[in-house]
Protein backbone atom coordinates (compact mmCIF):
# COMPACT_ATOMS: atom_id res chain seq x y z
CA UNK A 1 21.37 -59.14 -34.03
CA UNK A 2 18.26 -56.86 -33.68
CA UNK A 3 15.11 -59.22 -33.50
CA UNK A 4 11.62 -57.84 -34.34
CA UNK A 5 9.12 -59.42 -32.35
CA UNK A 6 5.07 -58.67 -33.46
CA UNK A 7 2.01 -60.76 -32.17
CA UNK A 8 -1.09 -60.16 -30.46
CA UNK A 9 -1.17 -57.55 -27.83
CA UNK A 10 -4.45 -59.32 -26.13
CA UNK A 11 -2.99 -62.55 -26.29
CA UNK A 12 -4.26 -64.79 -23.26
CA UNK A 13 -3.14 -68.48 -24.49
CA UNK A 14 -0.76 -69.33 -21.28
CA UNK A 15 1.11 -71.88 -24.09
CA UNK A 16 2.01 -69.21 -26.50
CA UNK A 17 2.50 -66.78 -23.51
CA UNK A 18 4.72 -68.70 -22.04
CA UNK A 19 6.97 -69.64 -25.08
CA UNK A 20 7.27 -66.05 -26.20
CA UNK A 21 8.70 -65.55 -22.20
CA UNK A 22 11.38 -67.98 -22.61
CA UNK A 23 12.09 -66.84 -26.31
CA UNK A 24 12.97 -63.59 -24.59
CA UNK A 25 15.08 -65.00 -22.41
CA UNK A 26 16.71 -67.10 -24.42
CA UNK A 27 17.20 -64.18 -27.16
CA UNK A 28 18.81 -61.91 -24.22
CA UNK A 29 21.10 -64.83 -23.10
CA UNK A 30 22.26 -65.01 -26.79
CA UNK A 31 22.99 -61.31 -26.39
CA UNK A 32 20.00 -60.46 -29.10
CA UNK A 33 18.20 -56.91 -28.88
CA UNK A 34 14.76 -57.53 -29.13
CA UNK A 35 12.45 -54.79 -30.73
CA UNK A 36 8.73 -55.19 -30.44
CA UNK A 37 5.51 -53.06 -30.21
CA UNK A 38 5.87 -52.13 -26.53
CA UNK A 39 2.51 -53.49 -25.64
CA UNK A 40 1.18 -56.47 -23.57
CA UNK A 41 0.68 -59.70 -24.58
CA UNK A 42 3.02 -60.99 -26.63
CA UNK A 43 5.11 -58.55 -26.73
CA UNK A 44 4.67 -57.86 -22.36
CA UNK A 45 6.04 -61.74 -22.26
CA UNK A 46 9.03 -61.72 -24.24
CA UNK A 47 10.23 -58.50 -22.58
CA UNK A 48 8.86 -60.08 -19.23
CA UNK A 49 11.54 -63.31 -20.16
CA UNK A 50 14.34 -60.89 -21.69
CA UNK A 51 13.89 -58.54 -18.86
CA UNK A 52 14.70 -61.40 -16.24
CA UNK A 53 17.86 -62.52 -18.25
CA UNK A 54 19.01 -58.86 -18.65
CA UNK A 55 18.81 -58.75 -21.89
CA UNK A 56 17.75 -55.22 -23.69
CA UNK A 57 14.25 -54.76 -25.70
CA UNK A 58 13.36 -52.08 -26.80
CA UNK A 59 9.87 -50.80 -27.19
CA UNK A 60 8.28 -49.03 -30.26
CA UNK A 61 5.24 -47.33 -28.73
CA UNK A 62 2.23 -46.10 -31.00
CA UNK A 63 1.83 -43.15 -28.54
CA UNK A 64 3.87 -39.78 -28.39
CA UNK A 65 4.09 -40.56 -24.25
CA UNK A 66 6.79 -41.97 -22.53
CA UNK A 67 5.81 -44.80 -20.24
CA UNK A 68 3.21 -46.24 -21.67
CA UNK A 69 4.63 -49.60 -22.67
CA UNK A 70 4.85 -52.90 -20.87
CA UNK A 71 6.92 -52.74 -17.39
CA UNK A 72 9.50 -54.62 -18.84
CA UNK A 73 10.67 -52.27 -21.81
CA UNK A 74 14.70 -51.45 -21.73
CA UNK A 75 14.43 -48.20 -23.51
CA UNK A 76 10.74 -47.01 -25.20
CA UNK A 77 10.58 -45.17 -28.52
CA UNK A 78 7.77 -42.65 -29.05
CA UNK A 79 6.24 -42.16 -32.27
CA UNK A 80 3.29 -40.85 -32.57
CA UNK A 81 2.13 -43.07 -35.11
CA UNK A 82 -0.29 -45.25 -33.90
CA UNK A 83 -0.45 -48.77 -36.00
CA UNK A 84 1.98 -46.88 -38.32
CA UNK A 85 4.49 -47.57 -36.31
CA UNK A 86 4.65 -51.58 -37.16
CA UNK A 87 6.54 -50.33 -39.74
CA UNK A 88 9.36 -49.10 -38.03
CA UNK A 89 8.91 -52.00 -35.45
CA UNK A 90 9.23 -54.21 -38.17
CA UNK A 91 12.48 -52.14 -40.14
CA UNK A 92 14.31 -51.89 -37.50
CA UNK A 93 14.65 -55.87 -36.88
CA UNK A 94 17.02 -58.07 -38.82
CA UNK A 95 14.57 -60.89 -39.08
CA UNK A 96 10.78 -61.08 -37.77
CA UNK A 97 9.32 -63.58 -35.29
CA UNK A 98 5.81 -63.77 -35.86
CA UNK A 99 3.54 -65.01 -33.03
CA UNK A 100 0.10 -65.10 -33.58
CA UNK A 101 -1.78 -61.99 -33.72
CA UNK A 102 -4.74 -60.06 -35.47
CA UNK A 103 -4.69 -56.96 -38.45
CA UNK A 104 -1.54 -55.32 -36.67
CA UNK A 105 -0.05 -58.48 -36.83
CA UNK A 106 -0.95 -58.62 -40.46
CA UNK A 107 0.16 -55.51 -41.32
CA UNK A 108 3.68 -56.27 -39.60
CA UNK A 109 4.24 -59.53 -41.82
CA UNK A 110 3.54 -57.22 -45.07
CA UNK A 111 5.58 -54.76 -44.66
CA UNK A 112 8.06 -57.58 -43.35
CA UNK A 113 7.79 -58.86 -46.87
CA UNK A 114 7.65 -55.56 -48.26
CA UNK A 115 11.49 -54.83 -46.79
CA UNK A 116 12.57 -58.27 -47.83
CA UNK A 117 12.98 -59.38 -44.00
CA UNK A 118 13.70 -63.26 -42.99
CA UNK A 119 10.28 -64.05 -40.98
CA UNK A 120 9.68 -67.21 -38.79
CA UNK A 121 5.89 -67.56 -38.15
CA UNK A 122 5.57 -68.99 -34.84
CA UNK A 123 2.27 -71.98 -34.85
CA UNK A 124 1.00 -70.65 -38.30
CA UNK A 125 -2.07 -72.91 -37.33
CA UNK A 126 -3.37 -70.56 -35.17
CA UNK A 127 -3.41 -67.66 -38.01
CA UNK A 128 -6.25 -67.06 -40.13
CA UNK A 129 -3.93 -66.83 -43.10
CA UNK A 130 -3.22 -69.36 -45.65
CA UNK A 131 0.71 -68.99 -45.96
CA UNK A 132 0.60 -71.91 -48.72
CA UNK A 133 -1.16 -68.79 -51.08
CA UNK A 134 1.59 -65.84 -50.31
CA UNK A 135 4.44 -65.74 -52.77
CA UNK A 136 7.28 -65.08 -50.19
CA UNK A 137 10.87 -67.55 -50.03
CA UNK A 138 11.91 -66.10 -46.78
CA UNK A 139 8.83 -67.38 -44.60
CA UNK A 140 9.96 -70.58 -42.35
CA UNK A 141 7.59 -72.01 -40.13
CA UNK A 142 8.25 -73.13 -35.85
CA UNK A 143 5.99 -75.11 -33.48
CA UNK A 144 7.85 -74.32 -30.55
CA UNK A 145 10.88 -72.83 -29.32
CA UNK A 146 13.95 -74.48 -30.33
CA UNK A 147 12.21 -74.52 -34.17
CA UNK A 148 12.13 -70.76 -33.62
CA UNK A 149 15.99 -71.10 -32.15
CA UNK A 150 16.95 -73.09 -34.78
CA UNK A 151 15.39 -70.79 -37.35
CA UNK A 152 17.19 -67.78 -35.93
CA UNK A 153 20.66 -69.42 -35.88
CA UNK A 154 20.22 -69.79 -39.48
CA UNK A 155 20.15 -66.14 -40.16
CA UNK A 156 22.87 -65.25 -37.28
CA UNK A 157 25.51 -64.53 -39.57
CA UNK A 158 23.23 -61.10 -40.46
């Protein structure tokens, strides 16, 4: 299964840092391909922990330049399209694991919704979003990484 991964590219908390490292790993150990923005934070520590498991992520970069993503990128896609790009981050998963994250973040969960995509919102506390108010069946909710684990096996049949 392809796995779209968005969140904050500036994230610093060392808890969600670290989760979203050994959610990569444990998504390349499960033999998941693991597409995310390319960029650091959130998306620099799940390659980081799928890149140590030998796993493959690929990297959707908003640049038209090679090598610009994170270090730990399998293969890098150049676009071109700047924040644009979320969208094909975002169609080219078969569900959406959403850490926490700012308007690109935002952006990535609508147009989640907008392709009807299964999305697990990783510690929705910690979003300024009130997910009680959105209209969307396919949201479910983790705290930590076997709820995200859990959620994902659900879908695995995809």
């Amino acid at each position: 299964m392809q796995i779209a991964v968005i969140g904050s590219a500036i994230e610093d908390d060392p808890g969600i840092l670290s989760m979203a490292h050994d959610l990569g790993a444990a998504l390349a150990q499960k033999g998941h391909i693991i597409i995310c923005g390319g960029g650091g934070g959130i998306m620099e520590a799940v390659s980081h922990g799928a890149c140590e498991a030998d796993g493959t992520v690929v990297g959707v970069l908003p640049s038209n330049e090679r090598h610009t993503g994170n270090r730990f990128l399998t293969a890098e896609v150049v676009t071109g399209l700047h924040e644009m790009r979320n969208a094909v981050v975002v169609a080219s998963g078969d569900i959406v694991l959403a850490f926490p994250g700012a308007f690109g973040t935002l952006s990535e969960l609508a147009f989640a919704m907008k392709y009807d995509k299964p999305i697990v919102v990783v510690q929705p506390e910690h979003f300024f979003l009130d997910f009680t108010l959105i209209p969307y069946t396919r949201l479910t909710f983790a705290w930590n990484l076997r709820d995200i684990i859990n959620s994902i096996e659900e879908y695995d049949d995809l």
